[in-house]
PDB file of N, CA and C in Angstrom:
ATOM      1  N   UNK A   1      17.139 149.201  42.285  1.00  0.00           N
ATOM      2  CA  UNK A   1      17.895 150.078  43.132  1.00  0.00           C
ATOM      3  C   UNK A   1      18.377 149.274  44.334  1.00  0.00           C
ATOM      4  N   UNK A   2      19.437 148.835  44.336  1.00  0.00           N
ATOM      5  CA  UNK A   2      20.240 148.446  45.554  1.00  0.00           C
ATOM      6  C   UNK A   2      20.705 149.682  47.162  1.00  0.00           C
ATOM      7  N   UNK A   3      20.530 148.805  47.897  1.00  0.00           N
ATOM      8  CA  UNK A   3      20.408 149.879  49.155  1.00  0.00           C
ATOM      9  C   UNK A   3      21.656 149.991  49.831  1.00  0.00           C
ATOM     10  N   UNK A   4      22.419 150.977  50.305  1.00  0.00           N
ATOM     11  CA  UNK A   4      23.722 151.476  50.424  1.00  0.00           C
ATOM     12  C   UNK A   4      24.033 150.754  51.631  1.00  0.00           C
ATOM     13  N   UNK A   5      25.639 150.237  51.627  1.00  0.00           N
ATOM     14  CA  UNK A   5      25.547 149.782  53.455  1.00  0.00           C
ATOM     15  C   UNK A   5      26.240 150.925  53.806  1.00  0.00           C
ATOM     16  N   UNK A   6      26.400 150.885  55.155  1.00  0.00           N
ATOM     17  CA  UNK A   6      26.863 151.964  55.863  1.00  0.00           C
ATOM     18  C   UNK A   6      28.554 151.788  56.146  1.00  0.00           C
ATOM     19  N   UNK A   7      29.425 152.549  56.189  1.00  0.00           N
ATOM     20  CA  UNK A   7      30.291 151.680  56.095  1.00  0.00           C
ATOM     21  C   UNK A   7      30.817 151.655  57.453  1.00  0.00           C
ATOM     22  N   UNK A   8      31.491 150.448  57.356  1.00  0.00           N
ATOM     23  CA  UNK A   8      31.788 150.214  58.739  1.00  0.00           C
ATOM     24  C   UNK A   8      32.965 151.029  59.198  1.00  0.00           C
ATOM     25  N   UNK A   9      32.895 150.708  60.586  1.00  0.00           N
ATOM     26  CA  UNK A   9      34.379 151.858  61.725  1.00  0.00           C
ATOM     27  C   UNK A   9      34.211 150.964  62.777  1.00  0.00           C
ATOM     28  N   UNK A  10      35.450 151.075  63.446  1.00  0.00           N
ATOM     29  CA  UNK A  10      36.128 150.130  64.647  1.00  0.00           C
ATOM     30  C   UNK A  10      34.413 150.113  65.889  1.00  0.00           C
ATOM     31  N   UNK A  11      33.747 151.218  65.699  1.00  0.00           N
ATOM     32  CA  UNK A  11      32.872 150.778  66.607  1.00  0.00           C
ATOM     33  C   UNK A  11      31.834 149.761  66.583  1.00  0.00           C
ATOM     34  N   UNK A  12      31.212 149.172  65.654  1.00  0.00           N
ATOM     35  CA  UNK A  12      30.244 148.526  65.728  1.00  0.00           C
ATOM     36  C   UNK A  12      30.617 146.885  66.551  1.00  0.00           C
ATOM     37  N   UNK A  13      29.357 145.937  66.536  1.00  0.00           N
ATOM     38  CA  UNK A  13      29.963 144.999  66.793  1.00  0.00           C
ATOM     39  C   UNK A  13      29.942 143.966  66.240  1.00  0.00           C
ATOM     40  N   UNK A  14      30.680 143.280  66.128  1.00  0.00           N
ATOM     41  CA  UNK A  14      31.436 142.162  65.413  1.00  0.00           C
ATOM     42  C   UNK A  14      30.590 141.031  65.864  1.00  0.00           C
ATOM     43  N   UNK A  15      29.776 140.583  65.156  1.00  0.00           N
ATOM     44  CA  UNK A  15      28.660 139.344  64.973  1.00  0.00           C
ATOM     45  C   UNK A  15      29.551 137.645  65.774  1.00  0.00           C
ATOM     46  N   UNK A  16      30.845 137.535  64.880  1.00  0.00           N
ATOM     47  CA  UNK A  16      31.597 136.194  65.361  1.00  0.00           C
ATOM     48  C   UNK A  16      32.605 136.660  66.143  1.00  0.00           C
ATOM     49  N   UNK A  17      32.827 137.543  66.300  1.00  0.00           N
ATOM     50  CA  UNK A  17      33.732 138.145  67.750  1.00  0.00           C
ATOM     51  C   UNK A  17      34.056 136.580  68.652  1.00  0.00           C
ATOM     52  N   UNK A  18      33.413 135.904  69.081  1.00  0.00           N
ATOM     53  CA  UNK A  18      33.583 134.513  69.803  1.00  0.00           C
ATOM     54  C   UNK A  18      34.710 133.774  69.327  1.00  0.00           C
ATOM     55  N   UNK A  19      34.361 133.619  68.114  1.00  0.00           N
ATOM     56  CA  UNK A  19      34.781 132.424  67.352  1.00  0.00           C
ATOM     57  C   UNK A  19      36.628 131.978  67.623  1.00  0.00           C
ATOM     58  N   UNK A  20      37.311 133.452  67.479  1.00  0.00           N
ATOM     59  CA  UNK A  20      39.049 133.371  67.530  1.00  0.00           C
ATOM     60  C   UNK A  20      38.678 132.355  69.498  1.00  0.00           C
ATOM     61  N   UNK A  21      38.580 133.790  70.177  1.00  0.00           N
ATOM     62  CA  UNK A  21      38.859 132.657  71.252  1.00  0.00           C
ATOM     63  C   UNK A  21      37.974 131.376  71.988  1.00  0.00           C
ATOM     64  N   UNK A  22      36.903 131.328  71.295  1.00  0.00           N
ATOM     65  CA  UNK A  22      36.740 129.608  72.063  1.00  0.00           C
ATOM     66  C   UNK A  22      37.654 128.746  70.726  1.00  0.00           C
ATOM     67  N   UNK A  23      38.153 128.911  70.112  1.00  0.00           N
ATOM     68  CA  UNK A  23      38.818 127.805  69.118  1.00  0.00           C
ATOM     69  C   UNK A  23      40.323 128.092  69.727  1.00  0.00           C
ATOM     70  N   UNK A  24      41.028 129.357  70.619  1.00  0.00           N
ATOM     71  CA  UNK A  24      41.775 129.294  71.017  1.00  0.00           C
ATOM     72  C   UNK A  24      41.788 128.445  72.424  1.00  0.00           C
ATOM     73  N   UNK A  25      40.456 128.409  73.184  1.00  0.00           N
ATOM     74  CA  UNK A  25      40.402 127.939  74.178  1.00  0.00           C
ATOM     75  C   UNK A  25      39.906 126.227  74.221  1.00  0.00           C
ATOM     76  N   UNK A  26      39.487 125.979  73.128  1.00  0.00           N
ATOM     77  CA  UNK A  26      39.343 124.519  72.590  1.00  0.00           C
ATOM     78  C   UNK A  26      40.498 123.977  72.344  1.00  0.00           C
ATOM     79  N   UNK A  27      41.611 124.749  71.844  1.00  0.00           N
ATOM     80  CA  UNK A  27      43.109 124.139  71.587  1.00  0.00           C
ATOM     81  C   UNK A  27      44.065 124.294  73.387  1.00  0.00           C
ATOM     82  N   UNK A  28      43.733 125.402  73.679  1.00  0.00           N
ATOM     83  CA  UNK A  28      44.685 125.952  74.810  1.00  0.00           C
ATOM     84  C   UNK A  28      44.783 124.948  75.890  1.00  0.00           C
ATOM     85  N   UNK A  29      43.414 124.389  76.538  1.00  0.00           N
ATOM     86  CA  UNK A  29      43.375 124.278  77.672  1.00  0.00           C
ATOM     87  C   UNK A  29      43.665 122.887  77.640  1.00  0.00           C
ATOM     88  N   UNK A  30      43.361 121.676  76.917  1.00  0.00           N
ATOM     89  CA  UNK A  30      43.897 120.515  76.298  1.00  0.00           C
ATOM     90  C   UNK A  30      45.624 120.259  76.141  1.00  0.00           C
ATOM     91  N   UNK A  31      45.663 121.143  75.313  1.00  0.00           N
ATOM     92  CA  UNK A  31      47.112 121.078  75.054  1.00  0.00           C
ATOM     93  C   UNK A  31      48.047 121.727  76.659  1.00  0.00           C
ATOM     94  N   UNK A  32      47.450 122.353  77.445  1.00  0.00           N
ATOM     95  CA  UNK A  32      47.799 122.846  78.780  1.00  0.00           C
ATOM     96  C   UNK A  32      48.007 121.545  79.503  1.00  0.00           C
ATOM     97  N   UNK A  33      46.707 120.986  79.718  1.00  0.00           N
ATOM     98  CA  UNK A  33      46.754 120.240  80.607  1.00  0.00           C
ATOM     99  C   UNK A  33      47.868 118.934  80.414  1.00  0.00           C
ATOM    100  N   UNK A  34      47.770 118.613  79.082  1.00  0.00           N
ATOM    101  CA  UNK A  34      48.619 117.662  78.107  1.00  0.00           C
ATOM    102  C   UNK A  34      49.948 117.720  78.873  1.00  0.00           C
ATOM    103  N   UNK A  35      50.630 119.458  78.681  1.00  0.00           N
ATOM    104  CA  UNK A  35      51.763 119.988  79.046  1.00  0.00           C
ATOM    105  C   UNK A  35      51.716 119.896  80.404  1.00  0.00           C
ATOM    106  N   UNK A  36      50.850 120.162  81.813  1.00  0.00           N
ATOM    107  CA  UNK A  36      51.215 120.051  83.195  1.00  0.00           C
ATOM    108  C   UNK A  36      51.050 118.542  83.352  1.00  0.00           C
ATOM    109  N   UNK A  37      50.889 117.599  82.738  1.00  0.00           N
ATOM    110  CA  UNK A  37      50.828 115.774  83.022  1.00  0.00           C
ATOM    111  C   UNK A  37      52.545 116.179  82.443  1.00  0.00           C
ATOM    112  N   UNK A  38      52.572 115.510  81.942  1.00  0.00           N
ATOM    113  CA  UNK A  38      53.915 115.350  81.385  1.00  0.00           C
ATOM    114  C   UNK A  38      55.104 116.406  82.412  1.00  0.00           C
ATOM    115  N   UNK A  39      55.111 117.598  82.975  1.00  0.00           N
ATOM    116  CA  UNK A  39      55.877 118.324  83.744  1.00  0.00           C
ATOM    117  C   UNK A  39      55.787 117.720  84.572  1.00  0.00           C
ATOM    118  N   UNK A  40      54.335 116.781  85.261  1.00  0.00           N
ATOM    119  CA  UNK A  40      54.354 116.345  86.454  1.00  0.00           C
ATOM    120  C   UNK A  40      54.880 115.298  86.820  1.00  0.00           C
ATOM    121  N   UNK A  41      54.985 114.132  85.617  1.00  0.00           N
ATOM    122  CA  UNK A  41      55.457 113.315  85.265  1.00  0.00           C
ATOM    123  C   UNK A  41      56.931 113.103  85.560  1.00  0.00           C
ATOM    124  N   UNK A  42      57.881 114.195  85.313  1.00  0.00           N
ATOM    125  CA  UNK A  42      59.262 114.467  84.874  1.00  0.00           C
ATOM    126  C   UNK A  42      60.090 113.570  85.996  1.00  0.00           C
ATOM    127  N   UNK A  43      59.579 114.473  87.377  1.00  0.00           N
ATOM    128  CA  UNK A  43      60.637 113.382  88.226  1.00  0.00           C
ATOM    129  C   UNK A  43      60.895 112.296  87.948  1.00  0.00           C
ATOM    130  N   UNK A  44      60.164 111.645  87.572  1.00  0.00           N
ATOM    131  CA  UNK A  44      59.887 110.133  87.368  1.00  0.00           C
ATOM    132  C   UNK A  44      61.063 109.540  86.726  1.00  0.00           C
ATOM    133  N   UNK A  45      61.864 110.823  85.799  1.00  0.00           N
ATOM    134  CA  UNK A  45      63.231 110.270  85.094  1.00  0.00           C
ATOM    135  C   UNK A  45      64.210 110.581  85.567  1.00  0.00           C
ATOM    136  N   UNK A  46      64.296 110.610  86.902  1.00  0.00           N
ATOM    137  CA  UNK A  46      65.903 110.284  87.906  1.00  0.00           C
ATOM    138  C   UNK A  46      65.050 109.510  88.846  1.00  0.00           C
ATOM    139  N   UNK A  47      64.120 108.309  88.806  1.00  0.00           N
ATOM    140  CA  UNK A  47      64.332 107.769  89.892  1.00  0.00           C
ATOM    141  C   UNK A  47      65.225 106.677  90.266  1.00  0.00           C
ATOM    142  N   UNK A  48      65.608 106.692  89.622  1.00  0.00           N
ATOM    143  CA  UNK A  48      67.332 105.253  89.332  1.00  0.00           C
ATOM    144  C   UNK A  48      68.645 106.130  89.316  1.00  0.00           C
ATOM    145  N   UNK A  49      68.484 107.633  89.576  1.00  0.00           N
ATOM    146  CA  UNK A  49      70.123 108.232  89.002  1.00  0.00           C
ATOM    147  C   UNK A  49      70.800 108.047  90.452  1.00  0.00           C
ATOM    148  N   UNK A  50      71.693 108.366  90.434  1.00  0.00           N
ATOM    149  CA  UNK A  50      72.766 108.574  91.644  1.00  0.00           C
ATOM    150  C   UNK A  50      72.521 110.059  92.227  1.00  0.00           C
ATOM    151  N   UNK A  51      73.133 109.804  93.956  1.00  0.00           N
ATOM    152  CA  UNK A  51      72.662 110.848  94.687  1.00  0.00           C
ATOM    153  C   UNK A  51      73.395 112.291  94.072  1.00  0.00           C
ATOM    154  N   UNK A  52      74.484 112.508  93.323  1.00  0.00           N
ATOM    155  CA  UNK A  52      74.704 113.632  92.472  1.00  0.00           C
ATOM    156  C   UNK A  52      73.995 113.793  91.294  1.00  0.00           C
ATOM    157  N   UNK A  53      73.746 113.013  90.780  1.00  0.00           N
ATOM    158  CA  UNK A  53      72.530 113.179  89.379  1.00  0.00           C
ATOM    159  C   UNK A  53      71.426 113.712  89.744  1.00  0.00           C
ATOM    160  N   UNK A  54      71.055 113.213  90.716  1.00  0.00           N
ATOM    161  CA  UNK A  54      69.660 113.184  91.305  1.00  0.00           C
ATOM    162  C   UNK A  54      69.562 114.763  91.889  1.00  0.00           C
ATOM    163  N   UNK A  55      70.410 114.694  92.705  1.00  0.00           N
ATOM    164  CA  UNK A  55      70.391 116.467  93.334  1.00  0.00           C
ATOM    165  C   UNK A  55      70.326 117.749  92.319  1.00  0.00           C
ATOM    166  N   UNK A  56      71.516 117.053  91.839  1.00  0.00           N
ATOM    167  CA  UNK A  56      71.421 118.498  90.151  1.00  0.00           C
ATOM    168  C   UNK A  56      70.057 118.031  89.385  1.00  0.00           C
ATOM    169  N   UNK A  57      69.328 116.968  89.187  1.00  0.00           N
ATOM    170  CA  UNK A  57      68.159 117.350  88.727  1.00  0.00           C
ATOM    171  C   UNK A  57      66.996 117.968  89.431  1.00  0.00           C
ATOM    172  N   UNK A  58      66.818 117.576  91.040  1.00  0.00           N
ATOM    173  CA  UNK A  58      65.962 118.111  92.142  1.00  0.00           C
ATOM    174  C   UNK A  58      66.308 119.251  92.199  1.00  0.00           C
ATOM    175  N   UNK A  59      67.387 120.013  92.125  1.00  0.00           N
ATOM    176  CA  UNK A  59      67.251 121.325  92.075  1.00  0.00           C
ATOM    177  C   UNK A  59      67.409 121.880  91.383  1.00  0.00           C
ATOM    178  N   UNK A  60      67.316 121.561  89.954  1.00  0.00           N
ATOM    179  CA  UNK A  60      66.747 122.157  88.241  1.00  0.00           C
ATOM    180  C   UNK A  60      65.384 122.730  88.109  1.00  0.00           C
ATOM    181  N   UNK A  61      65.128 121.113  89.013  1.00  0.00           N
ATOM    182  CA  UNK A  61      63.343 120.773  88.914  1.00  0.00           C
ATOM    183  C   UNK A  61      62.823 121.909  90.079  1.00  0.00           C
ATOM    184  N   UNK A  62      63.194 122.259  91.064  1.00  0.00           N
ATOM    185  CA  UNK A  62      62.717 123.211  92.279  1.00  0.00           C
ATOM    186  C   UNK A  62      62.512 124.031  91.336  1.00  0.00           C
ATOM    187  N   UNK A  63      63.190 124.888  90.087  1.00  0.00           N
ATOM    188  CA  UNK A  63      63.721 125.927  89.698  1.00  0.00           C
ATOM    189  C   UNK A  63      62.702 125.909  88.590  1.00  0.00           C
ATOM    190  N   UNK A  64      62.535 125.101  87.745  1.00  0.00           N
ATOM    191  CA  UNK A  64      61.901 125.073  86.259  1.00  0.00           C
ATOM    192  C   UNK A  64      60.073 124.514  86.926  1.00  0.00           C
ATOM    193  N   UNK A  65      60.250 124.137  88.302  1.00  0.00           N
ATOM    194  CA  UNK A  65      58.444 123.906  88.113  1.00  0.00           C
ATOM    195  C   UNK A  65      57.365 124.940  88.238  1.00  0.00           C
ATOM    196  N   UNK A  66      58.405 126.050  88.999  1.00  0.00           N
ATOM    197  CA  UNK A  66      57.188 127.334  89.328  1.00  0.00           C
ATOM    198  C   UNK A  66      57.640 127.778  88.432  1.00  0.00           C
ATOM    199  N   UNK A  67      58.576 127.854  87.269  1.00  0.00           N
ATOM    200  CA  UNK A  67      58.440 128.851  86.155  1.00  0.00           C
ATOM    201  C   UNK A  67      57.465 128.667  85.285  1.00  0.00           C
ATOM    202  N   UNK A  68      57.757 127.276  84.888  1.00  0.00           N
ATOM    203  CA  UNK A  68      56.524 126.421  84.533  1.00  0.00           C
ATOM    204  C   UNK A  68      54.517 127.387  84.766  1.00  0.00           C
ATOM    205  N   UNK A  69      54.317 126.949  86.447  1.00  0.00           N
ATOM    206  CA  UNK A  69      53.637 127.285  87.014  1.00  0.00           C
ATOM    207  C   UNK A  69      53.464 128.902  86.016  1.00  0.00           C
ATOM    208  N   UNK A  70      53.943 130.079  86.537  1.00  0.00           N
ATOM    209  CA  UNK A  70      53.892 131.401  86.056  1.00  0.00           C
ATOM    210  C   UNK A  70      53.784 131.445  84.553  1.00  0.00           C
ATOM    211  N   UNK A  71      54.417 130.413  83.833  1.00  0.00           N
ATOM    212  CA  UNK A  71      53.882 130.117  81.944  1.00  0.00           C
ATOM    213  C   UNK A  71      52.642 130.185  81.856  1.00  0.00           C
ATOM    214  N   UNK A  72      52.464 129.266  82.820  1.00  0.00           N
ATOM    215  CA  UNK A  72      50.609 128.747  82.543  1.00  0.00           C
ATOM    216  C   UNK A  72      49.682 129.780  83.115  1.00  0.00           C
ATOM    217  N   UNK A  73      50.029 130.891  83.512  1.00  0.00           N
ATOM    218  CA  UNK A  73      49.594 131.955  84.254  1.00  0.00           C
ATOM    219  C   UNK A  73      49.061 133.000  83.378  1.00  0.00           C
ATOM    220  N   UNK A  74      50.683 133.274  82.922  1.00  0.00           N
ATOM    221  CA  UNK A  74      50.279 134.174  81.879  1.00  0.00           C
ATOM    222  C   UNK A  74      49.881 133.656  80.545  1.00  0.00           C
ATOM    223  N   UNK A  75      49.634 131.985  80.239  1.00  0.00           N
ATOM    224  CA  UNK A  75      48.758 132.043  79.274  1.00  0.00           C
ATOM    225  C   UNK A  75      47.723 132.097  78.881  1.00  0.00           C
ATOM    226  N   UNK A  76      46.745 131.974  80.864  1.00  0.00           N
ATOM    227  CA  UNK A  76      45.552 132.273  81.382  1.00  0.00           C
ATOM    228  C   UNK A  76      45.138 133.586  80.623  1.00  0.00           C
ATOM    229  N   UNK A  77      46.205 134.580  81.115  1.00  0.00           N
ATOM    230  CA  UNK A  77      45.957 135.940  81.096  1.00  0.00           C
ATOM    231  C   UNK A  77      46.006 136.207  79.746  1.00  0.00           C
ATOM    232  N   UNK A  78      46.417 135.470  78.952  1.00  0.00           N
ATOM    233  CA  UNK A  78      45.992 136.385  77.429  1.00  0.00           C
ATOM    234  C   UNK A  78      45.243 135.785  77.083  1.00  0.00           C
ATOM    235  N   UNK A  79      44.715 134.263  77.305  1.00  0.00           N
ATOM    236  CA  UNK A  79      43.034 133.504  76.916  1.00  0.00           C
ATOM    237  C   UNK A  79      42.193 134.434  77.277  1.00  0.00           C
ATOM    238  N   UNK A  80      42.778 134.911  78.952  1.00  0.00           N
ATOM    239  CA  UNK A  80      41.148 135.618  78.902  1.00  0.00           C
ATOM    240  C   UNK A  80      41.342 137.162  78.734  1.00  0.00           C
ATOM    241  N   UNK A  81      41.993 137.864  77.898  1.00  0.00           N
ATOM    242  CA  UNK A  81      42.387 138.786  77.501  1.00  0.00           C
ATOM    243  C   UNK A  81      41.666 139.078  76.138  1.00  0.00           C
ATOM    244  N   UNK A  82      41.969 137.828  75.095  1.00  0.00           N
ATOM    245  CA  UNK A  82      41.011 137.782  74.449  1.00  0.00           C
ATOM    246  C   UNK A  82      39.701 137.457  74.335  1.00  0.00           C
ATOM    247  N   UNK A  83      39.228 136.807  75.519  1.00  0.00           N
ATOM    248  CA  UNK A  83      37.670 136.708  75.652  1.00  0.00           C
ATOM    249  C   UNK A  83      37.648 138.183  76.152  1.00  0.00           C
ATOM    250  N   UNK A  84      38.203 139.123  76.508  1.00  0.00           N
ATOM    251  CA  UNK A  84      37.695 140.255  77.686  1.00  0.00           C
ATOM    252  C   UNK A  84      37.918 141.431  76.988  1.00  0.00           C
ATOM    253  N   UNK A  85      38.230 141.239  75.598  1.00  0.00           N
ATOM    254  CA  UNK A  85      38.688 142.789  74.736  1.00  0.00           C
ATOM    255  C   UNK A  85      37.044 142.981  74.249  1.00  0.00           C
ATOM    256  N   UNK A  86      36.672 144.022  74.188  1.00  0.00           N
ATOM    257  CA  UNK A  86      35.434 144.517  73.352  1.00  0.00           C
ATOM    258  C   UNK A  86      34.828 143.617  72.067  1.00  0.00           C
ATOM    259  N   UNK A  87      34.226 143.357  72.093  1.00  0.00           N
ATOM    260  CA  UNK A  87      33.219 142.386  70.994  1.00  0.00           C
ATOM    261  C   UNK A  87      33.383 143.385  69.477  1.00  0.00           C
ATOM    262  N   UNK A  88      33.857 144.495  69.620  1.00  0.00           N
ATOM    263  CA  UNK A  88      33.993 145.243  68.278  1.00  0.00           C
ATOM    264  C   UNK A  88      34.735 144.983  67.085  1.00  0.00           C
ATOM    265  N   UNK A  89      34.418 145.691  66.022  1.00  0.00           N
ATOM    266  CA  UNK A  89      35.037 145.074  64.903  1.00  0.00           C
ATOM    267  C   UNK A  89      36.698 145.696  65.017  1.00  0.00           C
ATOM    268  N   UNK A  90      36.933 146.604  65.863  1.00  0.00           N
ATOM    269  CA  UNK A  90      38.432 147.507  65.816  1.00  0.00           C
ATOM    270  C   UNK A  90      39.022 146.536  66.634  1.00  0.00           C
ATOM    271  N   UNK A  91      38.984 145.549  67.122  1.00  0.00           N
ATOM    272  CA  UNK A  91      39.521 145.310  68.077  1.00  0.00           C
ATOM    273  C   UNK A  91      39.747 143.327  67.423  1.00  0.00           C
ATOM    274  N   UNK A  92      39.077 143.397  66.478  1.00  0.00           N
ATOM    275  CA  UNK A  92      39.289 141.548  65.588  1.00  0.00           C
ATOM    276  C   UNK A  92      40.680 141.191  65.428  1.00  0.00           C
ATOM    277  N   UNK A  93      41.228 142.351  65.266  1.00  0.00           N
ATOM    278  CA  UNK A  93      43.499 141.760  64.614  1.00  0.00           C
ATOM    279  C   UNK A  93      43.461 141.017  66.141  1.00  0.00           C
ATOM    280  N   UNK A  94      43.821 142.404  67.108  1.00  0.00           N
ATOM    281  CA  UNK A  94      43.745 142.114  68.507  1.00  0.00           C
ATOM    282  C   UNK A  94      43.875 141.049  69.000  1.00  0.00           C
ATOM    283  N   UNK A  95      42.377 140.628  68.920  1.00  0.00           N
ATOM    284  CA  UNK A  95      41.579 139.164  69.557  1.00  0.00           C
ATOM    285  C   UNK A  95      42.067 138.204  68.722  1.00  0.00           C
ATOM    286  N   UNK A  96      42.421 138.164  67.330  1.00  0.00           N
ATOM    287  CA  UNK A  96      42.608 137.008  66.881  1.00  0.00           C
ATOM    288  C   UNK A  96      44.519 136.667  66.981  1.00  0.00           C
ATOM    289  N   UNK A  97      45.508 137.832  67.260  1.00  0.00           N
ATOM    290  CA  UNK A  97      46.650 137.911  67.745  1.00  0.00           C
ATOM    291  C   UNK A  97      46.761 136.909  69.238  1.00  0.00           C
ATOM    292  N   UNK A  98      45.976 137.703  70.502  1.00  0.00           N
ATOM    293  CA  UNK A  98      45.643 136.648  71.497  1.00  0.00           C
ATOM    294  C   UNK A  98      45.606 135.293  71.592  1.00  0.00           C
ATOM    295  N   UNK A  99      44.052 134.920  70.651  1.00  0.00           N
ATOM    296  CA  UNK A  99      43.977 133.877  70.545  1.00  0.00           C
ATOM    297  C   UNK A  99      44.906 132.817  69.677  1.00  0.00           C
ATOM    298  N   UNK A 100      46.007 133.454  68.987  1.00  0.00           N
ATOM    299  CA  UNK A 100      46.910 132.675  68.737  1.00  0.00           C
ATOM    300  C   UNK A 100      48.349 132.690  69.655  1.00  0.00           C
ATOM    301  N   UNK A 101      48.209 133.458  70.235  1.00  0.00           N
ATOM    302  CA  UNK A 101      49.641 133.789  70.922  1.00  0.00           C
ATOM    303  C   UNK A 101      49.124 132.611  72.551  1.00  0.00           C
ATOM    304  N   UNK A 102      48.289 132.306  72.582  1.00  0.00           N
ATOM    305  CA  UNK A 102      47.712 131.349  73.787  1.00  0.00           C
ATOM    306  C   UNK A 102      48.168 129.978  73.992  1.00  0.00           C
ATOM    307  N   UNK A 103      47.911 129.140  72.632  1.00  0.00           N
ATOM    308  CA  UNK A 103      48.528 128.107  72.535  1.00  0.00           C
ATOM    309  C   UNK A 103      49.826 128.099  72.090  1.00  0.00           C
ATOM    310  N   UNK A 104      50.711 129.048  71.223  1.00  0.00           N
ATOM    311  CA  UNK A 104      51.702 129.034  71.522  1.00  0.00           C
ATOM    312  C   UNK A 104      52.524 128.925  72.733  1.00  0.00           C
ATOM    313  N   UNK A 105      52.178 129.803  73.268  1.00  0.00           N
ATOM    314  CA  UNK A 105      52.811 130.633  74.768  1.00  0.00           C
ATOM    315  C   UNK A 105      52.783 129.040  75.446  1.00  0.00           C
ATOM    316  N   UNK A 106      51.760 128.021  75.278  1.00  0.00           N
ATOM    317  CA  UNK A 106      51.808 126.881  76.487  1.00  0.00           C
ATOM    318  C   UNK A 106      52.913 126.201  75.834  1.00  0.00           C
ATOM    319  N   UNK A 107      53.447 125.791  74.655  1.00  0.00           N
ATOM    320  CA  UNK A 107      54.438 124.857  73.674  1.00  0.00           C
ATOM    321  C   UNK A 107      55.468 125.980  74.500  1.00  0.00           C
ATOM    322  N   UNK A 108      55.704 127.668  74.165  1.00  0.00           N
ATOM    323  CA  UNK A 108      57.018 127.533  74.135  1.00  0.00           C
ATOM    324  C   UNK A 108      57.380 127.839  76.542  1.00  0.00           C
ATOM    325  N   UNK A 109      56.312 127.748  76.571  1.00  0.00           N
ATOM    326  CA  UNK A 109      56.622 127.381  78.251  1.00  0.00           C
ATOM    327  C   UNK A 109      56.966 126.055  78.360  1.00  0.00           C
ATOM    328  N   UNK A 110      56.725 125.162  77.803  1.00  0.00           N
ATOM    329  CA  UNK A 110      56.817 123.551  78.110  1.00  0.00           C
ATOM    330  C   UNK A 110      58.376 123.169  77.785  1.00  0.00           C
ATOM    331  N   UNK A 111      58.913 123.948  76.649  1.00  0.00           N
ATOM    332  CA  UNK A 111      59.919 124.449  76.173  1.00  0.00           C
ATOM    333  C   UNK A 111      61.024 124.972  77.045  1.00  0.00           C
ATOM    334  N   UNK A 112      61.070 126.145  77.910  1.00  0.00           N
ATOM    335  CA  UNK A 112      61.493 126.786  78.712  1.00  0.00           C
ATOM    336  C   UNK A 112      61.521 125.702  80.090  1.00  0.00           C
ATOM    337  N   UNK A 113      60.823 125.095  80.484  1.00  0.00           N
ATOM    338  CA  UNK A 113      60.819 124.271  81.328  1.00  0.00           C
ATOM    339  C   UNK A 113      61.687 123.144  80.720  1.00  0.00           C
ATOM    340  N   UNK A 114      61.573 122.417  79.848  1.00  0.00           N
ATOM    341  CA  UNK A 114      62.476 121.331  79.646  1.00  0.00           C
ATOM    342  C   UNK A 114      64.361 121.995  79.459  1.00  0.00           C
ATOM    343  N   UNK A 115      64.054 123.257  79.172  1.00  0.00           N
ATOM    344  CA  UNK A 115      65.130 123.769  78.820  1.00  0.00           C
ATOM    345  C   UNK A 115      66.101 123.978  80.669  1.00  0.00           C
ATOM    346  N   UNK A 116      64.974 124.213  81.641  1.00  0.00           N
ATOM    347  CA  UNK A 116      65.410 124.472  82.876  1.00  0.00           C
ATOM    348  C   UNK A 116      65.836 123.064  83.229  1.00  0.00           C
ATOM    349  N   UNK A 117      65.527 122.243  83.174  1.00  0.00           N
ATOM    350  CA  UNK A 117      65.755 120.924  83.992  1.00  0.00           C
ATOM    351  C   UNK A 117      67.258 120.404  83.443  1.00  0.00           C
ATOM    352  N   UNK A 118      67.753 120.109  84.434  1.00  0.00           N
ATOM    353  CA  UNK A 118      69.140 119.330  84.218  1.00  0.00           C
ATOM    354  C   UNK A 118      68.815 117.990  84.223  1.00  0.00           C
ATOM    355  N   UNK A 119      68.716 117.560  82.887  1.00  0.00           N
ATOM    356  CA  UNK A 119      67.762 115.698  82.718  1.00  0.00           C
ATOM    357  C   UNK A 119      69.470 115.209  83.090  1.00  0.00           C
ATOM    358  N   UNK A 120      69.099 113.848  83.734  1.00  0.00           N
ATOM    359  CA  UNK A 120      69.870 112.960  83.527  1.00  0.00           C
ATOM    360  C   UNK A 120      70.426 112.031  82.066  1.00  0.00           C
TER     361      UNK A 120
END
């Protein structure tokens, strides 16, 4: 005689609940930091342009670094969005949606930023 399980509903809790976001936050914060070296880096490619090159890129760059900045903000906010949703099993699509939409979100900010800058 085998013993019945109970069946499950969105309330109980979810044993590896962890797992989506520290593997999102093992990829995120690496690949973040990866992305603010390299943004920080950027000036570095008009330091030879001419004083009109140079201006239209300094004020690309005024424009695309705090957007930048606010990318990395809100990719904070859905890392820890998915650490901060309920440990339950109703809530796993959720958390594992988050934890992929995290490291995206830093690629297509890095994206949006190169897209702001007027490169020489």
């Amino acid at each position: 005689m085998t013993p019945t399980s109970a069946p499950t509903t969105g309330t109980d809790r979810h044993p590896r609940a962890f797992v989506a976001p520290l593997v999102s936050t093992l990829m995120t914060l690496p690949v973040a930091a990866l992305a603010f070296f390299f943004v920080g880096l950027a000036p570095m490619a008009c330091d030879s342009c001419g004083d009109a090159v140079s201006d239209r890129f300094d004020d690309s760059y005024e424009v695309a670094f705090p957007v930048f900045g606010f990318g990395l903000v809100v990719v904070l906010v859905v890392l820890l969005s998915a650490w901060a949703l309920p440990w339950r099993r109703g809530n796993a699509a959720a958390r594992v949606w988050l934890a992929v939409i995290a490291p995206a979100a830093v690629v297509l900010d890095f994206v949006v930023f190169h897209g702001l800058v007027d490169w020489p």
